[in-house]
C-alpha atoms as a PDB file:
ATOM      1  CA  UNK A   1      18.432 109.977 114.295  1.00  0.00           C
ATOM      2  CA  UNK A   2      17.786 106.385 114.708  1.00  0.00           C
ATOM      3  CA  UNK A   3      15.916 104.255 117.326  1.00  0.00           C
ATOM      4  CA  UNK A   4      17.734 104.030 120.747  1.00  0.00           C
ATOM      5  CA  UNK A   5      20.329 101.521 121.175  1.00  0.00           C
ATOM      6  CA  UNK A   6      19.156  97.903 122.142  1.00  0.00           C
ATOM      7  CA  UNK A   7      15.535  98.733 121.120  1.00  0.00           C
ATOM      8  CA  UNK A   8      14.015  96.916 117.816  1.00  0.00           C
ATOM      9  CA  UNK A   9      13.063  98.531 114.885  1.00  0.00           C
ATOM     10  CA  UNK A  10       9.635  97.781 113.398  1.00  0.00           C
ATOM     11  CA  UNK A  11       9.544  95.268 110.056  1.00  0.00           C
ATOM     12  CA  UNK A  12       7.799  97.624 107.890  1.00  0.00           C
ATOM     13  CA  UNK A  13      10.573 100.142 108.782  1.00  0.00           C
ATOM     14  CA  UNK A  14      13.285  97.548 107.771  1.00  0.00           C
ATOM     15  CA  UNK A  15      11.532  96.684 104.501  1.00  0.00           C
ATOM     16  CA  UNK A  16      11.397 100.775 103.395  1.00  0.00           C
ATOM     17  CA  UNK A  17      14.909 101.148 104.293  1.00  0.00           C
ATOM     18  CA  UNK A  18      16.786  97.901 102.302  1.00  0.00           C
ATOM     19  CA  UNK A  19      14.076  99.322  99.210  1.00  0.00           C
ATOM     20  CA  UNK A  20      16.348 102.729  98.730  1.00  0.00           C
ATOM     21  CA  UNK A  21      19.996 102.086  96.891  1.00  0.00           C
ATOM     22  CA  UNK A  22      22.446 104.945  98.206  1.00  0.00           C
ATOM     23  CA  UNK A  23      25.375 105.290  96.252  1.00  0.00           C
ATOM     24  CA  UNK A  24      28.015 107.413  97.220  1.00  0.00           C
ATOM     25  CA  UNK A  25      31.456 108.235  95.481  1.00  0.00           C
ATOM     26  CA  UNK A  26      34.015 109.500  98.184  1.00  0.00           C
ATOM     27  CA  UNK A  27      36.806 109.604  95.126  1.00  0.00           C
ATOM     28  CA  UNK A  28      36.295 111.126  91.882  1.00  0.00           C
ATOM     29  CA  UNK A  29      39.224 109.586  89.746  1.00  0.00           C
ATOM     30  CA  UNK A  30      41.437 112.056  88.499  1.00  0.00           C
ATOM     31  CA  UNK A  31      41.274 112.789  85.081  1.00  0.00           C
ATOM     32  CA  UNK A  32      44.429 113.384  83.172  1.00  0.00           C
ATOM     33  CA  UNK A  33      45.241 113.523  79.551  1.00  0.00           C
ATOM     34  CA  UNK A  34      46.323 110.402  77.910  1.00  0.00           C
ATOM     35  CA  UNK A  35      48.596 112.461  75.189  1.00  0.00           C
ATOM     36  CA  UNK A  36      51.816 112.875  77.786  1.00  0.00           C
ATOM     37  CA  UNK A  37      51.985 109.474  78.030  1.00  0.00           C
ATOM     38  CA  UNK A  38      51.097 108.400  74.251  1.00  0.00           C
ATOM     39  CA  UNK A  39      54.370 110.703  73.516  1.00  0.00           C
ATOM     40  CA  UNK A  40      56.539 109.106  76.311  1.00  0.00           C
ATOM     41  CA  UNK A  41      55.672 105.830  74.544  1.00  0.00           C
ATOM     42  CA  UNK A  42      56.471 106.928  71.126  1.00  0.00           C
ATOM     43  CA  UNK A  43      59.561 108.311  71.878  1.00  0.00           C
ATOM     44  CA  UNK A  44      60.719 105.300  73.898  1.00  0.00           C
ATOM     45  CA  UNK A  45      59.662 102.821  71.437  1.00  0.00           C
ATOM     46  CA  UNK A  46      61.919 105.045  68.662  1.00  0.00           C
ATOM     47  CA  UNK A  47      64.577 105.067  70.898  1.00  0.00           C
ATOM     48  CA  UNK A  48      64.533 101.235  70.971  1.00  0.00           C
ATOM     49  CA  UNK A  49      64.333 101.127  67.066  1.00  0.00           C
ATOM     50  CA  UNK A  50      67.211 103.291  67.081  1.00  0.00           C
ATOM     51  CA  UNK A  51      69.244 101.049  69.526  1.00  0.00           C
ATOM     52  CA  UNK A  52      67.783  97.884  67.639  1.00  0.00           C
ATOM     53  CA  UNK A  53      69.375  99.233  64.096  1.00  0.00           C
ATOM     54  CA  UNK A  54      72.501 100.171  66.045  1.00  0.00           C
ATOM     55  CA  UNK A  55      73.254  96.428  67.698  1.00  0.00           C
ATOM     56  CA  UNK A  56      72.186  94.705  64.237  1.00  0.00           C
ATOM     57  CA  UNK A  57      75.319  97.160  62.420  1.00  0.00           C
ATOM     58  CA  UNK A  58      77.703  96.710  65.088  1.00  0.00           C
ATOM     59  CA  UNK A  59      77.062  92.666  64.552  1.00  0.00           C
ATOM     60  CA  UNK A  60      77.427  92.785  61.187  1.00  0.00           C
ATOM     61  CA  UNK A  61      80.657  94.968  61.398  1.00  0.00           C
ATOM     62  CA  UNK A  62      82.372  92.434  63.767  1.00  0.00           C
ATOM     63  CA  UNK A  63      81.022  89.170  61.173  1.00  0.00           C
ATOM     64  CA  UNK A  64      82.779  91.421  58.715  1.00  0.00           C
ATOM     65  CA  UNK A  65      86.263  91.949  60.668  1.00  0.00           C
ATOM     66  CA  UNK A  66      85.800  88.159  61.387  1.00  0.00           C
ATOM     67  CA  UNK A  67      85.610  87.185  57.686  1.00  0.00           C
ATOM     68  CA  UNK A  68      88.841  89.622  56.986  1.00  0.00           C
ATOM     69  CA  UNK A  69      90.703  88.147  59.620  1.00  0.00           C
ATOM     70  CA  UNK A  70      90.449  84.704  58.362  1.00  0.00           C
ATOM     71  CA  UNK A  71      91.285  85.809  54.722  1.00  0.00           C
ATOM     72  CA  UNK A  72      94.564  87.397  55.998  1.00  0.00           C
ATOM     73  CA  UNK A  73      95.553  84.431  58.394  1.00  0.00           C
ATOM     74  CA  UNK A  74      93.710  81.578  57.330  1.00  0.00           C
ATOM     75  CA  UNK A  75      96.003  79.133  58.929  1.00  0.00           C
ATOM     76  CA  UNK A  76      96.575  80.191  62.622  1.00  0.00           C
ATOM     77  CA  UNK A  77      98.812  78.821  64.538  1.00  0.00           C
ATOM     78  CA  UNK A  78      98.447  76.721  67.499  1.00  0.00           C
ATOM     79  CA  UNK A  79      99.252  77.430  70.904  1.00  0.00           C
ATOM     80  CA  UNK A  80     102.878  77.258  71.894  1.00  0.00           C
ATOM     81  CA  UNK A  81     103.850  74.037  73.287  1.00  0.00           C
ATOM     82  CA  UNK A  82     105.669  74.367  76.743  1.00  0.00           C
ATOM     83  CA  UNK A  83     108.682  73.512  77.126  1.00  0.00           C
ATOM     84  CA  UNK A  84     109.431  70.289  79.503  1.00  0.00           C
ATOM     85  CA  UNK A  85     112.069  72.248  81.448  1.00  0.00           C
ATOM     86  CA  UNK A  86     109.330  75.061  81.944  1.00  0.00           C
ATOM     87  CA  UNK A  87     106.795  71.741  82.763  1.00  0.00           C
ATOM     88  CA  UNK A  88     109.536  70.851  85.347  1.00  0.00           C
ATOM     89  CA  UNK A  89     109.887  74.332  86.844  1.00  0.00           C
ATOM     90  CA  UNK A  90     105.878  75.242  87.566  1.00  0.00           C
ATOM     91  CA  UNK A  91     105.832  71.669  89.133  1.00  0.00           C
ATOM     92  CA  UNK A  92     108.813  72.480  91.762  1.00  0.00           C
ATOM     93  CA  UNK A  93     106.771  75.213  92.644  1.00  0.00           C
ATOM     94  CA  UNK A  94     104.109  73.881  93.073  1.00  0.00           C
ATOM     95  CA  UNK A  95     105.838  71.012  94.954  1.00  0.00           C
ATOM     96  CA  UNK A  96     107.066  73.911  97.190  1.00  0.00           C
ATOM     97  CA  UNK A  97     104.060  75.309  97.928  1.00  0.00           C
ATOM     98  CA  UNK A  98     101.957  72.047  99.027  1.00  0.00           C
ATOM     99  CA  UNK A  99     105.199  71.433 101.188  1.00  0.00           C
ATOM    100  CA  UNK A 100     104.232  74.946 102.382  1.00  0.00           C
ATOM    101  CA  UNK A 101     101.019  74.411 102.840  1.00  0.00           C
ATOM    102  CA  UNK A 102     101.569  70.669 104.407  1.00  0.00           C
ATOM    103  CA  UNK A 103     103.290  71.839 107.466  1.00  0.00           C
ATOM    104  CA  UNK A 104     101.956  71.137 110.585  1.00  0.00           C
ATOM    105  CA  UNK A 105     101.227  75.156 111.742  1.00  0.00           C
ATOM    106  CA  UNK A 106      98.856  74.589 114.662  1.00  0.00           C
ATOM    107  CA  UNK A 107     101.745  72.152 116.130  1.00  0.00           C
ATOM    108  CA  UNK A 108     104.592  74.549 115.068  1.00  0.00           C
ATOM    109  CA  UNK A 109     102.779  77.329 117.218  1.00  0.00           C
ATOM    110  CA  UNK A 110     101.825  75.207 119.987  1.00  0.00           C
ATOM    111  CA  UNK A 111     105.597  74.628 120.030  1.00  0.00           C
ATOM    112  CA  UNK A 112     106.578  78.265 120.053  1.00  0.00           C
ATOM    113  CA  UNK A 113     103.806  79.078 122.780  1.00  0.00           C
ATOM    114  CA  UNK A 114     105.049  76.437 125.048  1.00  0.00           C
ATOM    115  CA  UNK A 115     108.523  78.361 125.179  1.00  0.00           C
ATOM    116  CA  UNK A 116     106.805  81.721 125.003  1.00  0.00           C
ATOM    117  CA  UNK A 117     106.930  84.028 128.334  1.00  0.00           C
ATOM    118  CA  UNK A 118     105.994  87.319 129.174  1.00  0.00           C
ATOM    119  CA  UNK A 119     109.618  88.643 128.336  1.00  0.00           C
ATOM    120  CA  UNK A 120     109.713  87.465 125.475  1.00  0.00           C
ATOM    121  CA  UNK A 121     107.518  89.144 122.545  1.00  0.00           C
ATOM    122  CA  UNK A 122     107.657  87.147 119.033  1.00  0.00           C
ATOM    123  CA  UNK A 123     107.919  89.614 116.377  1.00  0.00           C
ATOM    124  CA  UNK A 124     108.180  87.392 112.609  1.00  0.00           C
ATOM    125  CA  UNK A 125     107.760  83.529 112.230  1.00  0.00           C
ATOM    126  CA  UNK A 126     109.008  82.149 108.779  1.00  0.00           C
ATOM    127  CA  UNK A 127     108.937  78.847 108.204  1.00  0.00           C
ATOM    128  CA  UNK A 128     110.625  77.545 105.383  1.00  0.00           C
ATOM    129  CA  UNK A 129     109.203  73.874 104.315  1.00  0.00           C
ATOM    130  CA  UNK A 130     111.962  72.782 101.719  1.00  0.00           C
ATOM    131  CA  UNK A 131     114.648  73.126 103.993  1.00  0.00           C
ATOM    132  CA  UNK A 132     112.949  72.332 107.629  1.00  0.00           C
ATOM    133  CA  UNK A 133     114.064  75.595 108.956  1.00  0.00           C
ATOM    134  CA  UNK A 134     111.921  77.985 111.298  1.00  0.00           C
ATOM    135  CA  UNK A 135     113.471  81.509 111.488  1.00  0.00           C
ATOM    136  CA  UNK A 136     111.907  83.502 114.205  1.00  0.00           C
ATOM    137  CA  UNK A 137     112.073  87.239 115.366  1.00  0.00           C
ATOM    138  CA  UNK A 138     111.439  87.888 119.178  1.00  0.00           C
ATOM    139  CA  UNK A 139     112.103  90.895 120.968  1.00  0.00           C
ATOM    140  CA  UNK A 140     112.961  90.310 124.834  1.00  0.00           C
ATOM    141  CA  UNK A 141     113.251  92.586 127.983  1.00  0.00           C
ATOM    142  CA  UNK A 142     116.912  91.536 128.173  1.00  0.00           C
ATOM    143  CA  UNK A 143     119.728  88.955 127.897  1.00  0.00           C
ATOM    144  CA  UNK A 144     118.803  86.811 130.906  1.00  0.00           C
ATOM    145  CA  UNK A 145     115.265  86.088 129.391  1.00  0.00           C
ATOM    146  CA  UNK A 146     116.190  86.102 125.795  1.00  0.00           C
ATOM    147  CA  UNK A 147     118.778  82.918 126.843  1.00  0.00           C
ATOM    148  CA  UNK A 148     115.705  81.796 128.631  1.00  0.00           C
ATOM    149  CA  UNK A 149     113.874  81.432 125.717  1.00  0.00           C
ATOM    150  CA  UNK A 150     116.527  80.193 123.656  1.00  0.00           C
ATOM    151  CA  UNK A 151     116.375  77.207 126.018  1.00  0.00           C
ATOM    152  CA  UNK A 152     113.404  76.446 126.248  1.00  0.00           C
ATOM    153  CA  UNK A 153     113.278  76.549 122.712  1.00  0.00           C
ATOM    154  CA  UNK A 154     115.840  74.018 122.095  1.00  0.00           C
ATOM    155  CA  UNK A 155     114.326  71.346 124.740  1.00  0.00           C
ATOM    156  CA  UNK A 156     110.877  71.939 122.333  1.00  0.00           C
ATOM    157  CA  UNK A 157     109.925  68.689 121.339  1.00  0.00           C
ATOM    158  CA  UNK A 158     109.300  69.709 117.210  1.00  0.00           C
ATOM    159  CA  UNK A 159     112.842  71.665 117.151  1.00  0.00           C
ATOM    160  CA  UNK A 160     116.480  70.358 116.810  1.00  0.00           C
ATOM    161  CA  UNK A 161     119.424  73.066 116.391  1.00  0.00           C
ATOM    162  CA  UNK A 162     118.349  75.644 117.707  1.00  0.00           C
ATOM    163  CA  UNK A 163     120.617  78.825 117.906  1.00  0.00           C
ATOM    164  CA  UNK A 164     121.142  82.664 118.380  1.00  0.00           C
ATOM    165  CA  UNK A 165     121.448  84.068 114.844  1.00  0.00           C
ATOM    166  CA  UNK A 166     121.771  87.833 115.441  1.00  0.00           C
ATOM    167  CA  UNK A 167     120.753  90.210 118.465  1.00  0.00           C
ATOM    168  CA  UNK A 168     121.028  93.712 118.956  1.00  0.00           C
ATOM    169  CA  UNK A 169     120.088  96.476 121.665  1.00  0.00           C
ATOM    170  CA  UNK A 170     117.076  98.748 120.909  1.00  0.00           C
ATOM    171  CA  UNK A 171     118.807 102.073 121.611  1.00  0.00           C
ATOM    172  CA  UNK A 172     115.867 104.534 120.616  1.00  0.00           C
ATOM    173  CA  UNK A 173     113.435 102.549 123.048  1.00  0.00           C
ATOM    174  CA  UNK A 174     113.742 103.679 126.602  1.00  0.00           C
ATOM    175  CA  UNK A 175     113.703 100.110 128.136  1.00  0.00           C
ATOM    176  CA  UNK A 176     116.761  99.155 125.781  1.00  0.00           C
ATOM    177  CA  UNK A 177     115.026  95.805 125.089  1.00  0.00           C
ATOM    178  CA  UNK A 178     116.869  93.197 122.863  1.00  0.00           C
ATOM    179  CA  UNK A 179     115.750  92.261 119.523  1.00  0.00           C
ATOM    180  CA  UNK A 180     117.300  88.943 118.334  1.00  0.00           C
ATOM    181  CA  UNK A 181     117.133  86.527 115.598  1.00  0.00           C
ATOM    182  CA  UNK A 182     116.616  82.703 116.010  1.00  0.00           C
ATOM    183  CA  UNK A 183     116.973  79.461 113.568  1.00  0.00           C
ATOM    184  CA  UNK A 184     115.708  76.006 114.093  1.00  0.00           C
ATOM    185  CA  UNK A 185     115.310  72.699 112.382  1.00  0.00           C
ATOM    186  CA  UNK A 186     111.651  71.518 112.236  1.00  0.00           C
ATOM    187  CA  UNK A 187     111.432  67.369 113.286  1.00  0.00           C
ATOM    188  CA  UNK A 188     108.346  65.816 112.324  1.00  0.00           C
ATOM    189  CA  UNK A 189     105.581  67.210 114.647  1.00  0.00           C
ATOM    190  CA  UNK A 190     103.334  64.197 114.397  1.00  0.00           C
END
């Protein structure tokens, strides 16, 4: 045991102390064998010889099937030139589909909300941008709000023409509501 805490020890006793080297090991290393993993090597590095030889064959098969392929067509033909009616077609689609893409939606549905109610449930919107028509699919509680929604429809300000296409009864629903088809003009929203 060592001198009391908070008391001094004597120099000489210092000096004798710091004179002795202590070595301790707490952890032997563990010795293993080093053959396991001189084996795993080997066998790794052969496999990647192997694989080596393998890829060089398989390059030298397809510079091979290259070189054949040239002797048997050496002219190739270009590309076939498009047609200008085909040139004409892809660019009316494409036409149609920036049209498409140019309407003004967020207006168009503010429109539609502004005549929506809680009758009135709005089952399909399809615009259709080439021809300024908005075909819509609503489903209402009955024929005094679907006319009610017609209405207001047709006073919207971004819709001209508006009119009843088709309606019919729901007979398997219970509350026999009315499912009904409407077509519109789109103006310019701006």
């Amino acid at each position: 045991m060592g001198p009391p805490r908070g008391s001094k020890i004597p120099l000489e006793r210092t000096q004798e102390i710091s004179t002795r080297r202590l070595e301790l090991d707490y952890v032997a290393p563990v010795r293993r064998p080093h053959w396991p993993g001189l084996v795993v090597l080997a066998l790794s590095l052969a496999v990647a010889g192997g694989m080596l030889a393998r890829y060089r064959d398989a390059q030298r098969e397809v510079v091979r099937l290259e070189a054949e392929s040239g002797l048997i067509a050496p002219d190739r033909r270009p590309a076939r030139a498009v047609s200008r009616e085909r040139l004409e077609e892809e660019a009316k689609l494409a036409e149609g589909v920036v049209r498409q893409l140019t309407l003004p939606w967020a207006k168009l549905i503010g429109t539609i909300e502004q005549a929506a109610s809680r009758d009135v449930a709005i089952l399909q919107l399809q615009p259709d941008a080439e021809q300024r028509l908005l075909r819509l699919t609503a489903e209402a509680r009955d024929r005094e709000a679907m006319f009610e929604y017609l209405r207001r429809l047709g006073g919207a300000q971004g819709l001209a023409d508006v009119h009843l296409v088709s309606h019919q009864v729901q007979r398997e629903d219970p509350q026999r509501p009315i499912q009904f088809a409407v077509q519109a003009a789109i103006r310019d929203l701006q």
